[in-house]
N, C-alpha and C. Protein backbone atom coordinates (compact mmCIF):
# COMPACT_ATOMS: atom_id res chain seq x y z
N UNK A 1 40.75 31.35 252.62
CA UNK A 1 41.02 31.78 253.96
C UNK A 1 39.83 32.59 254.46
N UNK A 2 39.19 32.40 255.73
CA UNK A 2 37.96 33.09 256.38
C UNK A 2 38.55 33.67 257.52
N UNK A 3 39.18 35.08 257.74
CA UNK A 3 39.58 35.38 259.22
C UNK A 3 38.51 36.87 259.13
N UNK A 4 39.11 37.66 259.95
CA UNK A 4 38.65 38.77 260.77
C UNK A 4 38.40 39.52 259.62
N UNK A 5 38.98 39.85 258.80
CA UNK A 5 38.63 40.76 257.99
C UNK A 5 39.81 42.53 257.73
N UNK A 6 40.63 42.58 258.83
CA UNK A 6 41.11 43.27 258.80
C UNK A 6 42.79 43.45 258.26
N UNK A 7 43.13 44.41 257.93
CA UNK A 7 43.96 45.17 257.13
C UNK A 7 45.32 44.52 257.68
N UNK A 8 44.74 45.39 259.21
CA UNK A 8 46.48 45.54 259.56
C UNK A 8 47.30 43.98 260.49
N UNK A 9 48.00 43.82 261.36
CA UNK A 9 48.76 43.05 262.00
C UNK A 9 48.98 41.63 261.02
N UNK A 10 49.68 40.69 262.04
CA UNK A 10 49.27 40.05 261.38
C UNK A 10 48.98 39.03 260.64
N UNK A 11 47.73 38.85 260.65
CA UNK A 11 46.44 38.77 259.42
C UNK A 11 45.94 39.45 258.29
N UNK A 12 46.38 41.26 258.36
CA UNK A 12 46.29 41.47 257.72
C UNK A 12 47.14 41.09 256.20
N UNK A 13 48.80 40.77 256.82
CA UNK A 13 49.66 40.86 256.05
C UNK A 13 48.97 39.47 255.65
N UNK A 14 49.16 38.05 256.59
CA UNK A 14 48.54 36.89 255.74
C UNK A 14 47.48 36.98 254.51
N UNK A 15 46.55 37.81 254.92
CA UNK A 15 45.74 37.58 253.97
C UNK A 15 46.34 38.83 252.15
N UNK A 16 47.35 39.26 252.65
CA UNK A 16 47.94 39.53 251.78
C UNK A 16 48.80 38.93 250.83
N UNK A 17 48.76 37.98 251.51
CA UNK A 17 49.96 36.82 250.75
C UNK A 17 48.88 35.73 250.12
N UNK A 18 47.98 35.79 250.92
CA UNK A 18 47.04 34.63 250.36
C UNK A 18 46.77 35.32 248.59
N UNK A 19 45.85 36.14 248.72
CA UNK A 19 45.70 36.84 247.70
C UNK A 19 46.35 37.06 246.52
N UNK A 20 47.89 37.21 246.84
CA UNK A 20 49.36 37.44 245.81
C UNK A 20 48.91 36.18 245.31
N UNK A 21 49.07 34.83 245.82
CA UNK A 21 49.46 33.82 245.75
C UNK A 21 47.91 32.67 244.89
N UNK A 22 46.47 33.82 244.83
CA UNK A 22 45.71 33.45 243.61
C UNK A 22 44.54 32.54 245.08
N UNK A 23 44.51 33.28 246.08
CA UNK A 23 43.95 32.44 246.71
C UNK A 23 42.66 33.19 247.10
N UNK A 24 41.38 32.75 247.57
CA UNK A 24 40.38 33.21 248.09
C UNK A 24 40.21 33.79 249.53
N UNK A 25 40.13 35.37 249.88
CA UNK A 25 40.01 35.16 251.26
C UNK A 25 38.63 36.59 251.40
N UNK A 26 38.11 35.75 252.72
CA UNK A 26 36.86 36.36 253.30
C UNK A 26 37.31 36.62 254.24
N UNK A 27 36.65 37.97 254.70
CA UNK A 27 36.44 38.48 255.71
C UNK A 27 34.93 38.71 256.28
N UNK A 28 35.24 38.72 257.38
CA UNK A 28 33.39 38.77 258.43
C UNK A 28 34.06 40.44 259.60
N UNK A 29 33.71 40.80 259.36
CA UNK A 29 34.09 41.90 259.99
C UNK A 29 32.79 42.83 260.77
N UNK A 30 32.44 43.28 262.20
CA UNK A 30 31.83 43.44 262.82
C UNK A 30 31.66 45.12 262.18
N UNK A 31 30.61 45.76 261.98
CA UNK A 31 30.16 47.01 261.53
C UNK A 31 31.05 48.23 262.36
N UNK A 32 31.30 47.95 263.34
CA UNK A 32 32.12 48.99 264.16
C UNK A 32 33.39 49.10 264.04
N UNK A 33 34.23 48.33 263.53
CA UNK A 33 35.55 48.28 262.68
C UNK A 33 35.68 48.44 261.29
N UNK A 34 34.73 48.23 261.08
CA UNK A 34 34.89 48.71 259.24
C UNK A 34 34.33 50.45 259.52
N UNK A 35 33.80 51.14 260.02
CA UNK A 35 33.59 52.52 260.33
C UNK A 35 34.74 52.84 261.20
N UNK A 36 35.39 52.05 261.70
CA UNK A 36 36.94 52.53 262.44
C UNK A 36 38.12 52.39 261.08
N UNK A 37 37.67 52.20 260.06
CA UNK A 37 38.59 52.09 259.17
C UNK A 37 39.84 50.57 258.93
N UNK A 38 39.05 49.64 259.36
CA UNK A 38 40.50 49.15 260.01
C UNK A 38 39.87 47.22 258.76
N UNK A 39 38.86 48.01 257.57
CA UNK A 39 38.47 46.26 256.92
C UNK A 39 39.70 46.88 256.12
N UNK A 40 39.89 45.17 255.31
CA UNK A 40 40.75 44.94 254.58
C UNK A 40 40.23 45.24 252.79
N UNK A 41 40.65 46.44 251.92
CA UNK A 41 40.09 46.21 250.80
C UNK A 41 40.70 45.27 249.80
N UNK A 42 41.40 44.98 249.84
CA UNK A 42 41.51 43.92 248.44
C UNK A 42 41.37 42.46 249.39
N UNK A 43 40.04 41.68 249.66
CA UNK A 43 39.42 40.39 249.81
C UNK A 43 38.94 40.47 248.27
N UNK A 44 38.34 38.88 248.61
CA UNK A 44 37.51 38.43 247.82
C UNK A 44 36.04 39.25 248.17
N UNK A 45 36.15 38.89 249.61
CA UNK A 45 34.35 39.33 249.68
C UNK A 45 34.54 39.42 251.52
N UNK A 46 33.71 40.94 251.60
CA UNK A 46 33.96 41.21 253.02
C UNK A 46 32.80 41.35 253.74
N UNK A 47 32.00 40.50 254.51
CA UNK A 47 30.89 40.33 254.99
C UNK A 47 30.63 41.14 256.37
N UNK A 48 29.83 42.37 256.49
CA UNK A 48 29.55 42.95 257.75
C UNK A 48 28.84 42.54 258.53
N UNK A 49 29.19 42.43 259.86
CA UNK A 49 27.85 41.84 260.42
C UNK A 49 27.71 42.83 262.12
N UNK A 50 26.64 42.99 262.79
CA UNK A 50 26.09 43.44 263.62
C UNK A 50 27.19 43.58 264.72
N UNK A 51 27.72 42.92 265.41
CA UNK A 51 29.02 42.85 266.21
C UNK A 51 29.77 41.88 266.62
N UNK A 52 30.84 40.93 267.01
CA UNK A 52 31.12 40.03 267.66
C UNK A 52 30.78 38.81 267.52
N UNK A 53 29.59 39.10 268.50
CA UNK A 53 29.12 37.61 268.74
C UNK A 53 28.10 37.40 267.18
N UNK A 54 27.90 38.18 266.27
CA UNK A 54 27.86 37.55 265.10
C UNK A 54 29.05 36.90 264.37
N UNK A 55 30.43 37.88 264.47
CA UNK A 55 30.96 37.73 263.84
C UNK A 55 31.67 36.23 263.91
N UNK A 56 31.53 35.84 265.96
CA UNK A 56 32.05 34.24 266.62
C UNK A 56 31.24 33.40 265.63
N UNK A 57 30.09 33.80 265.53
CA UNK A 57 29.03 32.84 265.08
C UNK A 57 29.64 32.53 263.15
N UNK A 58 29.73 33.58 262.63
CA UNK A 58 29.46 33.39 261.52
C UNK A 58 30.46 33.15 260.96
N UNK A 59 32.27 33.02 261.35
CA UNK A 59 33.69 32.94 260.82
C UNK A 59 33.48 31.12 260.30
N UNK A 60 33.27 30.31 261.60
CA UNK A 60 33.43 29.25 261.99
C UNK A 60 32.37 28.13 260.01
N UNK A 61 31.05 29.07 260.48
CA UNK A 61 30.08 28.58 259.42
C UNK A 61 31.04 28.64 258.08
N UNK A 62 31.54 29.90 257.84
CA UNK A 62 32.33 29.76 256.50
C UNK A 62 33.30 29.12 256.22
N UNK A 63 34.45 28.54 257.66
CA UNK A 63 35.45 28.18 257.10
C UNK A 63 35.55 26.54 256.92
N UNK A 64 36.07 25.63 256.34
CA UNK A 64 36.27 24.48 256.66
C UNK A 64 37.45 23.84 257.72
N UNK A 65 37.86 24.56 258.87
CA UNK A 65 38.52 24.55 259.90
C UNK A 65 39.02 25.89 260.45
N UNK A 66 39.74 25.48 261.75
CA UNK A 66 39.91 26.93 262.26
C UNK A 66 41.61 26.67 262.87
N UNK A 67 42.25 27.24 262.43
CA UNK A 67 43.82 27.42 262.82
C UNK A 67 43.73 28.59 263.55
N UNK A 68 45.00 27.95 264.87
CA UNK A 68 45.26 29.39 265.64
C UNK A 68 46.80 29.74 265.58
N UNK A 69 46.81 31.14 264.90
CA UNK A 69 48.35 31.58 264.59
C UNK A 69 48.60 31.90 265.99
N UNK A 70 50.01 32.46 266.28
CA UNK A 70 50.35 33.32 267.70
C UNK A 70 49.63 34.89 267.41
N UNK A 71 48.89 34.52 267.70
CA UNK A 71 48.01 36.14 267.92
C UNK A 71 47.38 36.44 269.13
N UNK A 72 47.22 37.62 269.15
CA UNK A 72 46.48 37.89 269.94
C UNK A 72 44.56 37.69 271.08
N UNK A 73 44.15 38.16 271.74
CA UNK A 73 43.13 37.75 272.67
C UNK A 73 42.36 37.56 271.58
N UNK A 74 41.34 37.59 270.81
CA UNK A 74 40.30 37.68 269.58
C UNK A 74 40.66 36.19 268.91
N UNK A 75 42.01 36.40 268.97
CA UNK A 75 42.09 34.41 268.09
C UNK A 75 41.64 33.25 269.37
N UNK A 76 42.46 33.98 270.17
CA UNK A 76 42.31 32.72 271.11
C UNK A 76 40.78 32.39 271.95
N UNK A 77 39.67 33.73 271.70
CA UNK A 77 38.52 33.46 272.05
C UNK A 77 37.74 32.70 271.23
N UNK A 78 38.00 32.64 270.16
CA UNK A 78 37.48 32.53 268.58
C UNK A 78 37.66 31.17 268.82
N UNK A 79 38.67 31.15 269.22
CA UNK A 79 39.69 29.32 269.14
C UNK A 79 38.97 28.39 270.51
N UNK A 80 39.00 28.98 270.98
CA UNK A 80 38.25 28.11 272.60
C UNK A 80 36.51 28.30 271.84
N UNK A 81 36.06 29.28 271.38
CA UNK A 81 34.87 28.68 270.88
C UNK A 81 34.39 27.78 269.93
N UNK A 82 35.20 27.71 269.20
CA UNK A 82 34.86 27.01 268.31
C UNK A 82 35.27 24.88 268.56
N UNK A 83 36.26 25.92 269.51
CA UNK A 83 36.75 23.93 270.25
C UNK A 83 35.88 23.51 271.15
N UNK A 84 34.99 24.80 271.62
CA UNK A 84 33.97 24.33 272.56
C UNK A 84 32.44 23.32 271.95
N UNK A 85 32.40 24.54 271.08
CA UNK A 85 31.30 24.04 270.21
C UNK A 85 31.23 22.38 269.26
N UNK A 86 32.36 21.94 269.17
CA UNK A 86 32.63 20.86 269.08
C UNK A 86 32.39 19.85 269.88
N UNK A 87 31.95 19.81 271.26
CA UNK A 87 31.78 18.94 272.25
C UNK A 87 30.74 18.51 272.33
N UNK A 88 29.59 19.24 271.68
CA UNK A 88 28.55 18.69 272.36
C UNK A 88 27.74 18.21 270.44
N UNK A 89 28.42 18.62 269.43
CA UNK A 89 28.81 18.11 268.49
C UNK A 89 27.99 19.48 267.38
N UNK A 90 28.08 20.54 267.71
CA UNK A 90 27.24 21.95 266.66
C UNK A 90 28.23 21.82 265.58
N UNK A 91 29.62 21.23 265.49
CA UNK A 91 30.48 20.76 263.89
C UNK A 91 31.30 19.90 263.93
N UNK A 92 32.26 19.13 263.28
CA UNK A 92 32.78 18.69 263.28
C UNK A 92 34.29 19.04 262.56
N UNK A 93 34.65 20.23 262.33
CA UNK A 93 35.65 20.63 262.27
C UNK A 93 36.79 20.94 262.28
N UNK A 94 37.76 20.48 261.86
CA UNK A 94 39.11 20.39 262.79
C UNK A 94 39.82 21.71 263.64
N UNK A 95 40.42 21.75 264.79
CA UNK A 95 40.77 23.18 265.19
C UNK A 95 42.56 22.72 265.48
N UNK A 96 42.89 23.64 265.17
CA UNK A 96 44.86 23.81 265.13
C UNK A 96 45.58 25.20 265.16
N UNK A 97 46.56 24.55 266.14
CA UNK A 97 47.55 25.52 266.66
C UNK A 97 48.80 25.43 265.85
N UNK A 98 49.20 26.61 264.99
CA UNK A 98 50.20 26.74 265.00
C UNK A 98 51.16 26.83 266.07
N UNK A 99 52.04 26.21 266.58
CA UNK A 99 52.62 26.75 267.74
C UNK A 99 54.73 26.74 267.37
N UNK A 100 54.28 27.93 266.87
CA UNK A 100 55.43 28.65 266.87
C UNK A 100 56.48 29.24 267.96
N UNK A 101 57.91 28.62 267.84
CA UNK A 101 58.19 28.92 269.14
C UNK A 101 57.91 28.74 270.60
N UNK A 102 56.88 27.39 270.47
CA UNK A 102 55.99 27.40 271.92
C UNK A 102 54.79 28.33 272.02
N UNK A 103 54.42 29.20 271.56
CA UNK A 103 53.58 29.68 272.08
C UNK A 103 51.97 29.42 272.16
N UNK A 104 52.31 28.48 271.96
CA UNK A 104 50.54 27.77 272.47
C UNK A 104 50.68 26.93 273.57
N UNK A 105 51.85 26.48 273.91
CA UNK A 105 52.22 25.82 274.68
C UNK A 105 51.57 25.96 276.48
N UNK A 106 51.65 27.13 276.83
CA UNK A 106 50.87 27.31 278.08
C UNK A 106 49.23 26.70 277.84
N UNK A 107 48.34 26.91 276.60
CA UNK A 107 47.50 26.52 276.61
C UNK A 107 47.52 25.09 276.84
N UNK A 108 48.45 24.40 275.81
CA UNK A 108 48.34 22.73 276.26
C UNK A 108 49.08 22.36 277.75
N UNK A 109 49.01 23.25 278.53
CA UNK A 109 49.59 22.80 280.25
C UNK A 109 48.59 23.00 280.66
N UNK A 110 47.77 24.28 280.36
CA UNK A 110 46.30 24.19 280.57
C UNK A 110 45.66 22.84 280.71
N UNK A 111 45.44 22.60 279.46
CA UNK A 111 44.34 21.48 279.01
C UNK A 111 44.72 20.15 279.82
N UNK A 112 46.08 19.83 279.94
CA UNK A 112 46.97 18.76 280.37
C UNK A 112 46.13 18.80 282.36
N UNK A 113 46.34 20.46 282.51
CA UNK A 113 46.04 20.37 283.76
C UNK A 113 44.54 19.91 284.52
N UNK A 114 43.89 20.17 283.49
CA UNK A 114 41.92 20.29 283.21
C UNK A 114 41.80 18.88 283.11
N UNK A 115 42.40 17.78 282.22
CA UNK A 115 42.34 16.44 281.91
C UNK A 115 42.71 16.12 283.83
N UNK A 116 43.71 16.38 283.82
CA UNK A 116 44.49 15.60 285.32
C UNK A 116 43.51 16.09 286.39
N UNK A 117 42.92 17.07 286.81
CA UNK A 117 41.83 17.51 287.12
C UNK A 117 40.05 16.30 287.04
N UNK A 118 40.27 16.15 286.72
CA UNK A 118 39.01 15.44 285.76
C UNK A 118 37.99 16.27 285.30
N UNK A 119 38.41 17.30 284.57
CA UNK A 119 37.48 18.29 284.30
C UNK A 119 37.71 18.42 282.64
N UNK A 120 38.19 17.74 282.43
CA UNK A 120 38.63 17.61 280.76
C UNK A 120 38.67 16.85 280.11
N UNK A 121 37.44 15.86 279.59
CA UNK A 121 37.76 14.32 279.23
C UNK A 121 39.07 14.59 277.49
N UNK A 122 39.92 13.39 278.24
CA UNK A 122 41.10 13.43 276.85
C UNK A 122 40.65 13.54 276.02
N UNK A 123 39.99 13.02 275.76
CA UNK A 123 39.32 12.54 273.77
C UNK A 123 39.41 14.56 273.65
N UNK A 124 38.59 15.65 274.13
CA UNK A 124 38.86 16.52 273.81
C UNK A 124 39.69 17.36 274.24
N UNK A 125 40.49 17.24 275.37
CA UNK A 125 42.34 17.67 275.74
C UNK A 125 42.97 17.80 274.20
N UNK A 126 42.92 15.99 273.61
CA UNK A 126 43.90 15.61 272.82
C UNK A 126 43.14 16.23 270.99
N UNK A 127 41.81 16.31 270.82
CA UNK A 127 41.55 16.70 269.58
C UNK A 127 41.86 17.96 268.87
N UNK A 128 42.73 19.09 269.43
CA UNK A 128 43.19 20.27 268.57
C UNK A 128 44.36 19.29 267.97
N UNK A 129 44.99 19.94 266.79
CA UNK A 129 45.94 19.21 266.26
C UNK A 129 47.22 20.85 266.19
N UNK A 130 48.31 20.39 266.78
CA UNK A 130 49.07 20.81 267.22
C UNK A 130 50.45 20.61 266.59
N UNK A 131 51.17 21.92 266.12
CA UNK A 131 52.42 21.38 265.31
C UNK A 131 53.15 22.84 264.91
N UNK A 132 54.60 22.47 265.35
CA UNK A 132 55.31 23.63 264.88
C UNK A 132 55.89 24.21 263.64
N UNK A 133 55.53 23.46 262.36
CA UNK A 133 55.96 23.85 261.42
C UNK A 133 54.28 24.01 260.63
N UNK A 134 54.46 25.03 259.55
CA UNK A 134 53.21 25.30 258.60
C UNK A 134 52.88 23.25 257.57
N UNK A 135 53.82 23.33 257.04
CA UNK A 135 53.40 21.77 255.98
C UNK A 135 52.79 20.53 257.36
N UNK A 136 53.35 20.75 258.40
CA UNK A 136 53.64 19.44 259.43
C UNK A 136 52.24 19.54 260.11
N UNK A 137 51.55 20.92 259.95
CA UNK A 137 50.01 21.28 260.13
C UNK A 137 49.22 20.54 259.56
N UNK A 138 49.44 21.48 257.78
CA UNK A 138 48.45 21.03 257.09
C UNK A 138 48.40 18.98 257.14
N UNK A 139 49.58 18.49 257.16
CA UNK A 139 49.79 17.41 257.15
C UNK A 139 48.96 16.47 258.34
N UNK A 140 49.30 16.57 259.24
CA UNK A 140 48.08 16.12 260.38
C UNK A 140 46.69 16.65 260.44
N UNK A 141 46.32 18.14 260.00
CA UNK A 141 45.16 17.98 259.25
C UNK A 141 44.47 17.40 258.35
N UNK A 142 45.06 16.90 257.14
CA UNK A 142 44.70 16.57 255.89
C UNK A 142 44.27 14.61 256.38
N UNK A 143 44.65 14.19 257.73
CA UNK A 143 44.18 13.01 258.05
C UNK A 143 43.89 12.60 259.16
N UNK A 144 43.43 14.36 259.87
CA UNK A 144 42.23 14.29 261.50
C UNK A 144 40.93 13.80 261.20
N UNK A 145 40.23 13.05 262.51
CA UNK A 145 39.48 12.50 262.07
C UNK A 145 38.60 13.15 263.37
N UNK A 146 37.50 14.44 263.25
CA UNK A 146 36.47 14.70 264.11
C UNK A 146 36.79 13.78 265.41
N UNK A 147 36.43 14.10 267.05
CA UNK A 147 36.19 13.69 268.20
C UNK A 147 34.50 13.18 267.58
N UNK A 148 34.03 11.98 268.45
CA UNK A 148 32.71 11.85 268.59
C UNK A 148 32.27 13.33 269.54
N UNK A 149 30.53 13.70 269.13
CA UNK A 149 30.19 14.61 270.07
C UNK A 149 30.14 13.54 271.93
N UNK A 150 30.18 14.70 272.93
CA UNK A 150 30.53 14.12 273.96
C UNK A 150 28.96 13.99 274.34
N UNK A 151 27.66 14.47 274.27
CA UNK A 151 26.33 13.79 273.99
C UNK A 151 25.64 14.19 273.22
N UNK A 152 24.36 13.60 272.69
CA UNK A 152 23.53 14.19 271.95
C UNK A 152 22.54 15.22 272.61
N UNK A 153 22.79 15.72 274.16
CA UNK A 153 21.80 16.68 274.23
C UNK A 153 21.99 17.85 274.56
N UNK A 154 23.66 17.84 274.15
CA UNK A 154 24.46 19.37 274.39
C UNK A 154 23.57 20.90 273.22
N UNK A 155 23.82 21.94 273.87
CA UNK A 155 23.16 22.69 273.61
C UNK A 155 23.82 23.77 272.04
N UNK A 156 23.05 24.00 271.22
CA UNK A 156 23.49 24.21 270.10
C UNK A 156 24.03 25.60 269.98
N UNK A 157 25.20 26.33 270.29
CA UNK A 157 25.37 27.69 270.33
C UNK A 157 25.51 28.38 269.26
């Protein structure tokens, strides 16, 4: 597991369970929250970095996909970047919503609305993989297959 790095909400508790359960988890945590007290000590390995927009940069590099729980503003920026960065093809990665209870759901009326718009070609509307149960996730992950990039002269962020 590669998230934020921190203790509490939660993520913190997830990555508490990961851990019980014999699993590997990293944290990337921005230098101004680990001096706010707020990294997680029992990771595997907790990587500091300069602020933010290192930390956007550098989660994505470590993980081999990016799931979005119902959390808060920080996931969902994290989550639109990394689905962004996919378009013009900087990875090929899979990105997924847990959507628990609906709550990702306004986002896909969003996207629905951006496609109908013509401001959203489908191929990437339709490439997050989307599902309300945890197994029914991993399961449509375990046989997503990358969007083509949308050109080769998109800019590398």
């Amino acid at each position: 597991m590669v998230y934020g790095g921190g203790r509490v909400g939660l993520m913190g508790t997830i990555a508490d369970a990961a851990r019980t359960a014999g699993g590997e988890v990293f944290g990337d945590m921005p230098q101004v929250l680990v001096d706010g007290e707020l990294a997680h000590p029992g990771l595997t390995r907790l990587e500091v970095v300069p602020d933010m927009h290192a930390r956007k940069r550098r989660m994505p590099e470590l993980a081999d996909g990016c799931v979005g729980l119902p959390d808060g503003a920080g996931a969902l920026d994290e989550l639109c970047g990394v689905g962004t960065w996919r378009q013009p093809g900087n990875h090929a990665k899979p990105v997924a919503f847990l959507d628990v209870d609906g709550f990702w759901q306004p986002l896909r009326s969003m996207l629905d609305r951006r496609h109908g718009q013509g401001v959203q070609d489908l191929q990437f509307r339709d490439s997050p993989v989307v599902a309300s149960e945890p197994q029914a996730l991993l399961d449509a992950l375990s046989v997503r297959q990358a969007p083509a990039a949308e050109s080769s002269t998109g800019s590398k962020n």
